[in-house]
C-alpha atoms as a PDB file:
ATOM      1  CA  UNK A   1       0.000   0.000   0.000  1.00  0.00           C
ATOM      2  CA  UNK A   2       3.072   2.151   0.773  1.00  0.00           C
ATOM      3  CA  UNK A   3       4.932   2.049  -2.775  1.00  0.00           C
ATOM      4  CA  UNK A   4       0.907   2.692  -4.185  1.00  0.00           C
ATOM      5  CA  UNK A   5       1.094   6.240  -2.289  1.00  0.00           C
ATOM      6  CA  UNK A   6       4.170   6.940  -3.357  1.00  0.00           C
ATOM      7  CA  UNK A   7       3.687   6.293  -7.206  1.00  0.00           C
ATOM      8  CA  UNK A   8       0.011   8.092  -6.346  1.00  0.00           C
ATOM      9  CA  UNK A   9       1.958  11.038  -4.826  1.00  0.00           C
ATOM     10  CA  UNK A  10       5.193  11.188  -5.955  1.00  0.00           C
ATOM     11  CA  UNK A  11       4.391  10.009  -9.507  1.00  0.00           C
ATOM     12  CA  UNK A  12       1.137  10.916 -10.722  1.00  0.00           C
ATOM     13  CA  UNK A  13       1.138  14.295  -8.230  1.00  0.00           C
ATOM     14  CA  UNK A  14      -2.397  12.737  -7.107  1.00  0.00           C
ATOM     15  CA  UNK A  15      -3.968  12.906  -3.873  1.00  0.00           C
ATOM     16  CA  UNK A  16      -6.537   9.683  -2.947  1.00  0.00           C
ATOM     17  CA  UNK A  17      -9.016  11.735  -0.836  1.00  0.00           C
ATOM     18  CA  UNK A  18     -10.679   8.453   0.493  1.00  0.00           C
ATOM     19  CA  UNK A  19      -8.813   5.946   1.757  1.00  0.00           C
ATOM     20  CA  UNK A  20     -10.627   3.197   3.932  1.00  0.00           C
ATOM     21  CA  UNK A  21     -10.528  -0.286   4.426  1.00  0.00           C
ATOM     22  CA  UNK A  22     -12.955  -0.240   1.969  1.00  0.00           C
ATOM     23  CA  UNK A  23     -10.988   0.875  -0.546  1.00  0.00           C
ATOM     24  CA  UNK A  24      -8.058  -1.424  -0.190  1.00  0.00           C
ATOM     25  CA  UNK A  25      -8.384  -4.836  -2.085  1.00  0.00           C
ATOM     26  CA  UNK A  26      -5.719  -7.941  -1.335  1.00  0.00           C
ATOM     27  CA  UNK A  27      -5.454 -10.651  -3.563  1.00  0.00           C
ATOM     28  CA  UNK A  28      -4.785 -14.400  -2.856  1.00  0.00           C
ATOM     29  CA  UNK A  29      -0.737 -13.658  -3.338  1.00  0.00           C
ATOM     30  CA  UNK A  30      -1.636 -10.639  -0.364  1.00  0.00           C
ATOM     31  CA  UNK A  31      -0.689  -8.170  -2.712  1.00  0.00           C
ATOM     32  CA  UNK A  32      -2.545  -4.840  -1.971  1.00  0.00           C
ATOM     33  CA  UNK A  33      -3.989  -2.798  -4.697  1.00  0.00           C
ATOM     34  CA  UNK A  34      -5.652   0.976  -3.445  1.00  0.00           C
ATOM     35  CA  UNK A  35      -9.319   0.922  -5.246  1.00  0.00           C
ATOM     36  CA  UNK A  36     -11.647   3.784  -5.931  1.00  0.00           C
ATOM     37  CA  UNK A  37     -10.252   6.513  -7.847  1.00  0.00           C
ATOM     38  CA  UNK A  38     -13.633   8.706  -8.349  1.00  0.00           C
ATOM     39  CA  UNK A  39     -12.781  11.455  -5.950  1.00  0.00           C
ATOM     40  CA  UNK A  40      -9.106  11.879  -6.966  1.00  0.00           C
ATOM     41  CA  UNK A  41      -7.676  15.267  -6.955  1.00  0.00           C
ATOM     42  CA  UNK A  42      -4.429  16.175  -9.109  1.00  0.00           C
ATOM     43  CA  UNK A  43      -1.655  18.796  -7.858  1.00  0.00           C
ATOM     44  CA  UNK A  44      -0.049  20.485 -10.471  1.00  0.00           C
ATOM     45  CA  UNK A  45       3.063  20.971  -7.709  1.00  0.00           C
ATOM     46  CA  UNK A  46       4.181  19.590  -3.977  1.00  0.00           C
ATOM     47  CA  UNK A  47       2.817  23.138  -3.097  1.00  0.00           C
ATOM     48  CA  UNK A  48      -0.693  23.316  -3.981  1.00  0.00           C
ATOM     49  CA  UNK A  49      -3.343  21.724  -1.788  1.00  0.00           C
ATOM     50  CA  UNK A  50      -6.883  20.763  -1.954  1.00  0.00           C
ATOM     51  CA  UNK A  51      -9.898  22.716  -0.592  1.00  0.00           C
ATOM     52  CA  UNK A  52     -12.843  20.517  -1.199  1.00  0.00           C
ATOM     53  CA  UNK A  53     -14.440  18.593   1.520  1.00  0.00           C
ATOM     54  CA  UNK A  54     -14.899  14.861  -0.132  1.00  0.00           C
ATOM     55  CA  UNK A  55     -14.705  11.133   1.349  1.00  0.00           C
ATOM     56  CA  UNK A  56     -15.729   9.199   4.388  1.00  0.00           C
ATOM     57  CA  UNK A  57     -15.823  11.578   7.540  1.00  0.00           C
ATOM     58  CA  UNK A  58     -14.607   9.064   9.795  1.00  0.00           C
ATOM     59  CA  UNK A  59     -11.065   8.624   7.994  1.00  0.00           C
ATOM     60  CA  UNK A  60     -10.473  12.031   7.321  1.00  0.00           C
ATOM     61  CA  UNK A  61      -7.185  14.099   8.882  1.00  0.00           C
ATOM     62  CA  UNK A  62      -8.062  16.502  11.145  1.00  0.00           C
ATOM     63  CA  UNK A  63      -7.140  19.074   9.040  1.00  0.00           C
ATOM     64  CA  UNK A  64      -9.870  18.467   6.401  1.00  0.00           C
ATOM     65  CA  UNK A  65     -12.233  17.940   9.185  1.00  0.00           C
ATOM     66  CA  UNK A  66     -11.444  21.570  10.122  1.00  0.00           C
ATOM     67  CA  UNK A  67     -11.673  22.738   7.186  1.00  0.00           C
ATOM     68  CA  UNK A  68      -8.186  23.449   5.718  1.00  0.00           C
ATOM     69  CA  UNK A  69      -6.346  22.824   2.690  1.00  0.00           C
ATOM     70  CA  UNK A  70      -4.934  19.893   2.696  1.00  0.00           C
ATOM     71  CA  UNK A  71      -2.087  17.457   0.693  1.00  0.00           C
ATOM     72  CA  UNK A  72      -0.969  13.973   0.895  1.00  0.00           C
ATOM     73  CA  UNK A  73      -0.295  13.848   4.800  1.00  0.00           C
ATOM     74  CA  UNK A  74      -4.034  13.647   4.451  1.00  0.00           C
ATOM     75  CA  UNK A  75      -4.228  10.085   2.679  1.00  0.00           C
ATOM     76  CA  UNK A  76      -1.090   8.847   5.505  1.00  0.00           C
ATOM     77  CA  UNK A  77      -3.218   9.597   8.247  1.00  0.00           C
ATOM     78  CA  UNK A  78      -6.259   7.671   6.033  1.00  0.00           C
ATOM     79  CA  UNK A  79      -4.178   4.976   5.474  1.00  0.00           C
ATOM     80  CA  UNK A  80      -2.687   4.873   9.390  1.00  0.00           C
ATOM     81  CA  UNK A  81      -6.482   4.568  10.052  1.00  0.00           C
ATOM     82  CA  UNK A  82      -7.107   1.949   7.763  1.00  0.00           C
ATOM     83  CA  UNK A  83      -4.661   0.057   9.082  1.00  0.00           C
ATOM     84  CA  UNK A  84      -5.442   0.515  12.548  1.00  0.00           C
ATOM     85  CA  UNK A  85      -8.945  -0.519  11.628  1.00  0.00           C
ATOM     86  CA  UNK A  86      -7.564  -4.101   9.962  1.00  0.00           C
ATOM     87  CA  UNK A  87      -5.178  -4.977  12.996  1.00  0.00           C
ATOM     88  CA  UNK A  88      -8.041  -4.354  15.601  1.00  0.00           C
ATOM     89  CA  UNK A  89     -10.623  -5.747  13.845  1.00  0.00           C
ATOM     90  CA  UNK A  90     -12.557  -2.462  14.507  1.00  0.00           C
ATOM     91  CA  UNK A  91     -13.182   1.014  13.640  1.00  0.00           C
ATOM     92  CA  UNK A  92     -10.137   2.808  15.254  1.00  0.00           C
ATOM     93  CA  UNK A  93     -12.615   6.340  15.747  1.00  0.00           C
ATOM     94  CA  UNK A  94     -16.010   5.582  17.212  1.00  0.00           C
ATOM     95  CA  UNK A  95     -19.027   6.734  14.379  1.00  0.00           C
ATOM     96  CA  UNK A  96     -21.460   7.906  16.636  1.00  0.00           C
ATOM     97  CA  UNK A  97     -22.944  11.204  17.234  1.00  0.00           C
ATOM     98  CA  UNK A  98     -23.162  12.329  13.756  1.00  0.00           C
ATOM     99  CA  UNK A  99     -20.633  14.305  11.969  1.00  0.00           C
ATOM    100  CA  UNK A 100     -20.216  16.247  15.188  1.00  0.00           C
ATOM    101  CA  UNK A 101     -19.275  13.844  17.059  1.00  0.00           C
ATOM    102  CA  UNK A 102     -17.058  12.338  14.877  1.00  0.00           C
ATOM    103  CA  UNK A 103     -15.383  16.019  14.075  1.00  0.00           C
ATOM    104  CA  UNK A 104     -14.621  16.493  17.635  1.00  0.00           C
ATOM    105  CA  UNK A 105     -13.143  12.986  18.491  1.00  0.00           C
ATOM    106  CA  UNK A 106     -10.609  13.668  15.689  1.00  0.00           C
ATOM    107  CA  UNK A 107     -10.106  17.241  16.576  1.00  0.00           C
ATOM    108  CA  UNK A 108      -9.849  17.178  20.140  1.00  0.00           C
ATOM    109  CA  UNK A 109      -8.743  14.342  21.038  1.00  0.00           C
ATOM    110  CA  UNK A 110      -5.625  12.354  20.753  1.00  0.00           C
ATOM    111  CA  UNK A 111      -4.836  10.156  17.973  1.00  0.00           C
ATOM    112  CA  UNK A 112      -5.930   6.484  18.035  1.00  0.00           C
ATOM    113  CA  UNK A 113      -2.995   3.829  18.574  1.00  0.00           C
ATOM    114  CA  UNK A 114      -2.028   0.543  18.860  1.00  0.00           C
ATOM    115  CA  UNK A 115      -0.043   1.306  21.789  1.00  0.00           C
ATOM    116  CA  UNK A 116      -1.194  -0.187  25.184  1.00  0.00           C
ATOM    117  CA  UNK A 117      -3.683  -2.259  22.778  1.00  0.00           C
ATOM    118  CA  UNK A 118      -4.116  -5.879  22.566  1.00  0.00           C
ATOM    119  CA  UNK A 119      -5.810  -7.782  19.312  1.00  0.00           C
ATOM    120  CA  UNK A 120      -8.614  -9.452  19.919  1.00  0.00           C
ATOM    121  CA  UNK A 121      -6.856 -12.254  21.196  1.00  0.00           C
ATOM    122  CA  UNK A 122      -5.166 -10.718  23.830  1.00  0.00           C
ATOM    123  CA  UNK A 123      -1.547 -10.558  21.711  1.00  0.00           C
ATOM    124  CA  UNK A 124       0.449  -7.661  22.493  1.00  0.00           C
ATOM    125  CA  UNK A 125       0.933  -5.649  19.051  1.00  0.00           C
ATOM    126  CA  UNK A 126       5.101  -5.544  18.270  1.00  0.00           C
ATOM    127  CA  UNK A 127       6.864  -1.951  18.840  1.00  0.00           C
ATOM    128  CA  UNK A 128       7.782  -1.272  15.098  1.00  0.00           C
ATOM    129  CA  UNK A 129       3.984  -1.504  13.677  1.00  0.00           C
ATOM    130  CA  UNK A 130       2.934   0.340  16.838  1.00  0.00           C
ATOM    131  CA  UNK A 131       5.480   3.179  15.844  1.00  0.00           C
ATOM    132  CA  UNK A 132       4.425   2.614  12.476  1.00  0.00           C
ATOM    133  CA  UNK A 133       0.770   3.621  12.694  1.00  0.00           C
ATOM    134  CA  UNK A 134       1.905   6.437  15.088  1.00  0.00           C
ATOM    135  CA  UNK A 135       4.094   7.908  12.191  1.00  0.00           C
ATOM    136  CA  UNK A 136       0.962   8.207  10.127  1.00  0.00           C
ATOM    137  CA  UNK A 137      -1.295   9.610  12.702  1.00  0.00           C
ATOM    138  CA  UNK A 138       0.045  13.082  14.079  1.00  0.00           C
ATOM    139  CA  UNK A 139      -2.090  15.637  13.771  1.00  0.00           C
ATOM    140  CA  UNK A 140      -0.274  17.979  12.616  1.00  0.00           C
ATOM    141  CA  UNK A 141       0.065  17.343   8.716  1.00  0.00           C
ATOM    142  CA  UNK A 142       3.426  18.296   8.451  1.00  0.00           C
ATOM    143  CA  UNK A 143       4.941  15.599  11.380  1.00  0.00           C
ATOM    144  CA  UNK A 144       3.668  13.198   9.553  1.00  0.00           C
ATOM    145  CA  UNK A 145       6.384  10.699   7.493  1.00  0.00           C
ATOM    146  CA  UNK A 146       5.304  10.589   3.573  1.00  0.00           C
ATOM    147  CA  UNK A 147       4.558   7.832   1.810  1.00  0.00           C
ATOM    148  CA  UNK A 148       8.476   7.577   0.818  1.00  0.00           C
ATOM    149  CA  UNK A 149       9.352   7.648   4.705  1.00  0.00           C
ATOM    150  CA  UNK A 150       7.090   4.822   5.370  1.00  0.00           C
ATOM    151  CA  UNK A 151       8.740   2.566   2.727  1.00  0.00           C
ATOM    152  CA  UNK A 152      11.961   3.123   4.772  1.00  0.00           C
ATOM    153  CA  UNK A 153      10.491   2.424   8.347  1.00  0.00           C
ATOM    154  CA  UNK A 154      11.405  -0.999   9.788  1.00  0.00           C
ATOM    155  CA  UNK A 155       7.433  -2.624   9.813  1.00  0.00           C
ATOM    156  CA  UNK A 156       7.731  -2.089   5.751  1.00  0.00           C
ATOM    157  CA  UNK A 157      11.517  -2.257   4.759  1.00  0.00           C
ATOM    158  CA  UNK A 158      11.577  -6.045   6.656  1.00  0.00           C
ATOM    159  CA  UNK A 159       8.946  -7.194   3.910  1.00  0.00           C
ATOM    160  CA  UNK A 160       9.445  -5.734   0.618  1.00  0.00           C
ATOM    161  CA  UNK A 161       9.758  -7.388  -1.827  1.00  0.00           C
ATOM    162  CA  UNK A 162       7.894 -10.318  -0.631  1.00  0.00           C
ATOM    163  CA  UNK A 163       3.850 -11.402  -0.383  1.00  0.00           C
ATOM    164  CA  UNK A 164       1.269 -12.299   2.916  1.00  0.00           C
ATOM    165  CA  UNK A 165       0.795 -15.769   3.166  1.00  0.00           C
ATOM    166  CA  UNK A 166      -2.955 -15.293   2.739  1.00  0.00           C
ATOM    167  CA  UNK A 167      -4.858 -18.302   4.649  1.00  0.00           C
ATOM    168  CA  UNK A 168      -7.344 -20.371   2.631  1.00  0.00           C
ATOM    169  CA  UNK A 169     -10.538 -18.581   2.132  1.00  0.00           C
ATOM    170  CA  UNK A 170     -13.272 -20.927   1.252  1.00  0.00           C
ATOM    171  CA  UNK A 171     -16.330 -19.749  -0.812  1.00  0.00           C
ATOM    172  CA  UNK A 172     -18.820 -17.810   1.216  1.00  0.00           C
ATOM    173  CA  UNK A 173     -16.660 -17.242   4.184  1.00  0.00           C
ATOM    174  CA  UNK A 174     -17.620 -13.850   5.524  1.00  0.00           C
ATOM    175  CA  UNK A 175     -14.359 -11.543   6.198  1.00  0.00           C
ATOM    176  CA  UNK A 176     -15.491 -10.795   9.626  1.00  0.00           C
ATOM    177  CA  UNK A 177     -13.992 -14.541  10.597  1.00  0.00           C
ATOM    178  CA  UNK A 178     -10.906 -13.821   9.366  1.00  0.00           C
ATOM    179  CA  UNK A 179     -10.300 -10.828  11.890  1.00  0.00           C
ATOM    180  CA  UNK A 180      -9.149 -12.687  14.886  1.00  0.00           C
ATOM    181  CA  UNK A 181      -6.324 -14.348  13.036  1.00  0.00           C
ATOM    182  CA  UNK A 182      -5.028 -11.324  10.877  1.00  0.00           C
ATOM    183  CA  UNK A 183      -5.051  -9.131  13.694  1.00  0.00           C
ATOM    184  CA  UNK A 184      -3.316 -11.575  16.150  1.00  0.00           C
ATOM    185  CA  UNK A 185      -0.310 -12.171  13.562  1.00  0.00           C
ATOM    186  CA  UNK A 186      -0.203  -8.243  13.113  1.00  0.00           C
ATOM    187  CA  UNK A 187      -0.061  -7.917  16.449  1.00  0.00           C
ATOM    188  CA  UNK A 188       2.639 -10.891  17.042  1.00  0.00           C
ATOM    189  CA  UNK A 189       4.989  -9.233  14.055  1.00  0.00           C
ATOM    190  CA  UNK A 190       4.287 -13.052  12.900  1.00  0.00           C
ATOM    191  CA  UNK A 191       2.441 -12.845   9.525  1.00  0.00           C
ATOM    192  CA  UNK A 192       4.212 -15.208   7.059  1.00  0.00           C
ATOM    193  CA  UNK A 193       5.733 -14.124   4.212  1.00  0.00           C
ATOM    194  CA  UNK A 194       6.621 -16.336   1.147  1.00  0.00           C
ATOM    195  CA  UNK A 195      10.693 -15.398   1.401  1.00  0.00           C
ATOM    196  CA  UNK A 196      10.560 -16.644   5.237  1.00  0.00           C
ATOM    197  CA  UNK A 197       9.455 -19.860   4.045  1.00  0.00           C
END
């Protein structure tokens, strides 16, 4: 998902707008593929930002909440949230209390983490992906490590290169079963990967 931000970003100068786990598709190899284009918003330079408020409330940075321009810190801190969301099994920022109460739980209060959090199994999530989400979720835009940053962090440089042992899926199998077992090898640092066999 990291090297698609980057080419996103760094290549095409485009900013996603709408990343959620929705919007993030693994195959049977565990590649990841970003999905949903429709809202995509192109920056003619590093410089220029976006103004218009577009996406899912819930994964948006707190400074499109609030109404600012915004860049590409703003799909990191989607993608941190994302993330969060697949190794807890949960949404990381409760969705109740309408757009209000969303707004002020990412506003006001401090960003979700991994740290001091267990999977649903009770495993204790490893330091390096805990630091990992953290680097995507400051709120300020501009302490948060780019997409090229994250390629280079220790939870992504460890595994390039190779694929997610992805554990039979038989027909019909709703994803929701799956979540205790992804989230407790997230959490252990354990998930397989094809060169580690």
């Amino acid at each position: 998902m990291v090297q698609g931000f980057i080419y996103l970003h760094n290549v095409l100068g485009c900013v996603h707008r709408d990343v959620k786990p929705g919007n993030v598709l693994m195959n049977s190899f565990g590649e990841i593929r970003i999905s949903d284009f429709g809202i995509v918003a192109e920056l003619a330079s590093m410089s220029r930002n976006c103004m218009t408020f577009v996406g899912t409330t819930v994964y948006m940075s707190p400074e499109r909440i609030d109404s600012m321009s915004y860049s590409y810190p703003g799909d990191i801190w989607s993608m941190g949230l994302a993330l969060l969301f697949c190794a807890i099994g949960s949404p990381p920022i409760e969705n109740t209390g309408g757009y209000f109460g969303i707004m002020n739980r990412i506003l006001r209060h401090p960003p979700p983490t991994l740290r001091g959090r267990r999977s649903v199994s009770g495993e204790v999530f490893s330091d390096i992906c805990v630091d990992f989400i953290d680097a995507c979720l400051h709120k300020e835009p501009g302490q948060r490590a780019t997409a090229r940053e994250l390629l280079h962090h220790p939870f992504v440089a460890s595994s390039l290169g190779t694929h997610a042992t992805v554990p039979y899926w038989p027909k019909g199998l709703n994803i929701c079963q799956l979540t205790t077992n992804t989230s407790d090898a997230i959490a252990a640092g354990t998930l397989q990967t094809n060169r580690q066999r």
